[in-house]
C-alpha atoms as a PDB file:
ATOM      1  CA  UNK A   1       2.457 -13.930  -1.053  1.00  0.00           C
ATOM      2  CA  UNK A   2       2.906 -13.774  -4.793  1.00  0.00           C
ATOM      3  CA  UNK A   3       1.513 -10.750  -7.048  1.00  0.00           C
ATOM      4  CA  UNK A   4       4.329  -8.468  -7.892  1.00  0.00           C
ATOM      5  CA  UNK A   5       5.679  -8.490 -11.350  1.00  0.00           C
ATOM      6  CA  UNK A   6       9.105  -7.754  -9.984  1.00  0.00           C
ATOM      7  CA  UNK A   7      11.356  -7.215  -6.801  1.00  0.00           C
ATOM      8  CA  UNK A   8       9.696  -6.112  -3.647  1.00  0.00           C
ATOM      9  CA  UNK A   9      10.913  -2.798  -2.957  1.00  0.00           C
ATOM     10  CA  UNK A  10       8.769  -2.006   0.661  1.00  0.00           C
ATOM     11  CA  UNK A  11       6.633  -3.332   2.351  1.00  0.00           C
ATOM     12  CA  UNK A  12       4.612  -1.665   6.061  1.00  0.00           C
ATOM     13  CA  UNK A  13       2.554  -3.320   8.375  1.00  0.00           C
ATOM     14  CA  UNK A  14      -0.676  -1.692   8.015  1.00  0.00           C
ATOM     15  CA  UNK A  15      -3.171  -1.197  11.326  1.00  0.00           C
ATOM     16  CA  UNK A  16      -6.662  -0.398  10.349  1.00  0.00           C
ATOM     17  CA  UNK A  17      -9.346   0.915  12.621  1.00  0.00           C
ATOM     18  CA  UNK A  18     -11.190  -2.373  12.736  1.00  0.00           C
ATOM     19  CA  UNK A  19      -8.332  -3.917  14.803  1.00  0.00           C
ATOM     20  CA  UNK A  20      -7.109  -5.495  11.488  1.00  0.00           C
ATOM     21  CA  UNK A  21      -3.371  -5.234  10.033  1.00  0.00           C
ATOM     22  CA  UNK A  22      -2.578  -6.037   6.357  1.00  0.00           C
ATOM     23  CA  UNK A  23       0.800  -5.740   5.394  1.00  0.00           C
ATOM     24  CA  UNK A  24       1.392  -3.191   2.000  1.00  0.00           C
ATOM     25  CA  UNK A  25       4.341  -3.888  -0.528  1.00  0.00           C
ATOM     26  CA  UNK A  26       5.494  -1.999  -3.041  1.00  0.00           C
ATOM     27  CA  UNK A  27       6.645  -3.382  -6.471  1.00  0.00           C
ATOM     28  CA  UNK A  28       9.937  -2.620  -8.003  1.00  0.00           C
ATOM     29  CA  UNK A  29       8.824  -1.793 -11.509  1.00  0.00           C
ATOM     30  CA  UNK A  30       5.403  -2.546 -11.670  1.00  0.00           C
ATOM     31  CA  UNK A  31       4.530   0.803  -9.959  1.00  0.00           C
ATOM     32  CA  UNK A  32       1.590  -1.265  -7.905  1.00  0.00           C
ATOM     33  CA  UNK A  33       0.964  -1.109  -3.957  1.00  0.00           C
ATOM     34  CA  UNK A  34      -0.715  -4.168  -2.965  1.00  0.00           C
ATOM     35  CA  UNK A  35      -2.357  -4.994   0.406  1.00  0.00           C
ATOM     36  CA  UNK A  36      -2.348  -8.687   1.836  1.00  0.00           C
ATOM     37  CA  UNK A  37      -4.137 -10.707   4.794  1.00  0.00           C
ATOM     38  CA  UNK A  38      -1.032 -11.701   6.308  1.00  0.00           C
ATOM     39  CA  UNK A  39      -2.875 -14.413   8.251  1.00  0.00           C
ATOM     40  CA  UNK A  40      -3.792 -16.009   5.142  1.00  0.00           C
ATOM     41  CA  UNK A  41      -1.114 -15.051   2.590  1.00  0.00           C
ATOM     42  CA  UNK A  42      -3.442 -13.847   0.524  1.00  0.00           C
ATOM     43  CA  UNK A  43      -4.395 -10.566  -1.481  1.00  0.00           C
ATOM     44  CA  UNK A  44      -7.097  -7.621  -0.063  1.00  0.00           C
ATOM     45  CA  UNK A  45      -8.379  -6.167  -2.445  1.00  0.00           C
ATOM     46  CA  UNK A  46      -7.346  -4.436  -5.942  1.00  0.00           C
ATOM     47  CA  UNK A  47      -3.859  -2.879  -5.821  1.00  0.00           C
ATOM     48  CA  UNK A  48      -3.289   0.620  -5.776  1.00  0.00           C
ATOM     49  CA  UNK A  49      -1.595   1.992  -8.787  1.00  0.00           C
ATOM     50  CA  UNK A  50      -1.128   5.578 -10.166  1.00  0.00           C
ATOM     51  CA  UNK A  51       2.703   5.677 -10.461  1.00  0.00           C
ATOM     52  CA  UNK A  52       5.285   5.741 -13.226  1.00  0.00           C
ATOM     53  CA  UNK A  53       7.941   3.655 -12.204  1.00  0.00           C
ATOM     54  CA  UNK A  54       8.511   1.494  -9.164  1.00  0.00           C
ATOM     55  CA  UNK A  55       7.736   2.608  -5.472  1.00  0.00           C
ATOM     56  CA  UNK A  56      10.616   2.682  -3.170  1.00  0.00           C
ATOM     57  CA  UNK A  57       9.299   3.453   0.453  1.00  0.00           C
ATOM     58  CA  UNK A  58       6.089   3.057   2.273  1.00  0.00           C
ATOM     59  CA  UNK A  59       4.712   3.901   5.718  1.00  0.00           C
ATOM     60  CA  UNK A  60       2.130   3.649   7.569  1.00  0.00           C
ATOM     61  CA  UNK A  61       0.749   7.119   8.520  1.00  0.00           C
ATOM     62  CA  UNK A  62      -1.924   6.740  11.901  1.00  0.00           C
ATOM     63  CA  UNK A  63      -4.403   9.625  12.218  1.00  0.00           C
ATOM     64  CA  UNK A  64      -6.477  10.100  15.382  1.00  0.00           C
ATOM     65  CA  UNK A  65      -9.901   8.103  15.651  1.00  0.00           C
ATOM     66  CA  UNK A  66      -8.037   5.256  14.496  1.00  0.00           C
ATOM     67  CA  UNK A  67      -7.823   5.579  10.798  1.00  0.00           C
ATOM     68  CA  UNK A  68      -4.879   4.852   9.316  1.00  0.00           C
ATOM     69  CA  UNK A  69      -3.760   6.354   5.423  1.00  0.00           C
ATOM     70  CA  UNK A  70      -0.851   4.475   3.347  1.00  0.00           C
ATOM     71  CA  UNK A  71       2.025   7.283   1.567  1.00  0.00           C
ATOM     72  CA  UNK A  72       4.019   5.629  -0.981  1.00  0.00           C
ATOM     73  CA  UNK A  73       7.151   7.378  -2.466  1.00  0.00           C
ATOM     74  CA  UNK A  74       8.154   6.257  -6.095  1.00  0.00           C
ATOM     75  CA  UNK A  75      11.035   6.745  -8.611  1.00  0.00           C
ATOM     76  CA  UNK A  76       8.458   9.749 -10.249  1.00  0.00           C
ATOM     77  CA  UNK A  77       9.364  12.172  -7.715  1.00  0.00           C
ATOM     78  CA  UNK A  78       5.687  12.393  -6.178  1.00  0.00           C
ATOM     79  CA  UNK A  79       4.317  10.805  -2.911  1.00  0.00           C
ATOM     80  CA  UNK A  80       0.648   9.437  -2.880  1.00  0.00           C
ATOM     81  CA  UNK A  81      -1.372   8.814   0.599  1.00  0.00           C
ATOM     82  CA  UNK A  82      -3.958   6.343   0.076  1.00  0.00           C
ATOM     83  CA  UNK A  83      -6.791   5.062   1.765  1.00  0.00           C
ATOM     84  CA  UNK A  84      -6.819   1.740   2.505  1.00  0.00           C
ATOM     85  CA  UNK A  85     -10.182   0.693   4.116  1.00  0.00           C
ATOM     86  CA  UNK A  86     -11.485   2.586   1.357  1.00  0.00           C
ATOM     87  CA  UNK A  87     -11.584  -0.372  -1.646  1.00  0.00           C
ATOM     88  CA  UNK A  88     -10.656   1.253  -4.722  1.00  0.00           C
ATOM     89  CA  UNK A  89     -10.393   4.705  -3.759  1.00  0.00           C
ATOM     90  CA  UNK A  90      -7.755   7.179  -5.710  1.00  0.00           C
ATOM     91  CA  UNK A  91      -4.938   8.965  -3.857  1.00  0.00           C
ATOM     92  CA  UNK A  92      -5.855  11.120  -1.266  1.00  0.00           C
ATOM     93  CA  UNK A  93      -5.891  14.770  -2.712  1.00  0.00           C
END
């Protein structure tokens, strides 16, 4: 699974409601979370960006009903929860 510019810093395994799980990495410098069929090796989707610097933890954060949001922590000092099975969608406010 190539598509970081840089290092690997995290990466989660991600369980969605549908009964799918993508894995999530993090890139060292390139300040991208990606999302990736790890059945196939392959990419899901755009990857989430929206930080200065690289992100340095993920995880995986379940909420009842099944839906599961993605926090990433980065260099900037700020943590971001995303939604996944959303395609595209910004941070979660």
């Amino acid at each position: 699974m190539v598509g970081h510019a840089d290092p690997v810093r995290a990466l989660v395994a991600l369980p969605l409601a549908s009964g799918r799980t993508l894995l999530a990495s993090a890139g060292d410098y390139d300040g991208t979370v990606r999302l990736w069929d790890p059945t196939t090796g392959r990419p899901v989707d755009t990857p989430f960006s929206g930080r200065s610097g690289s992100v340095n933890a993920l995880t995986a954060v379940p909420l009842s009903g099944g839906r599961t949001l993605l926090a990433s922590a980065g260099q900037d000092g700020a943590v971001l929860v995303w939604a996944p099975a959303a395609s595209g969608t910004p941070p979660v406010p």
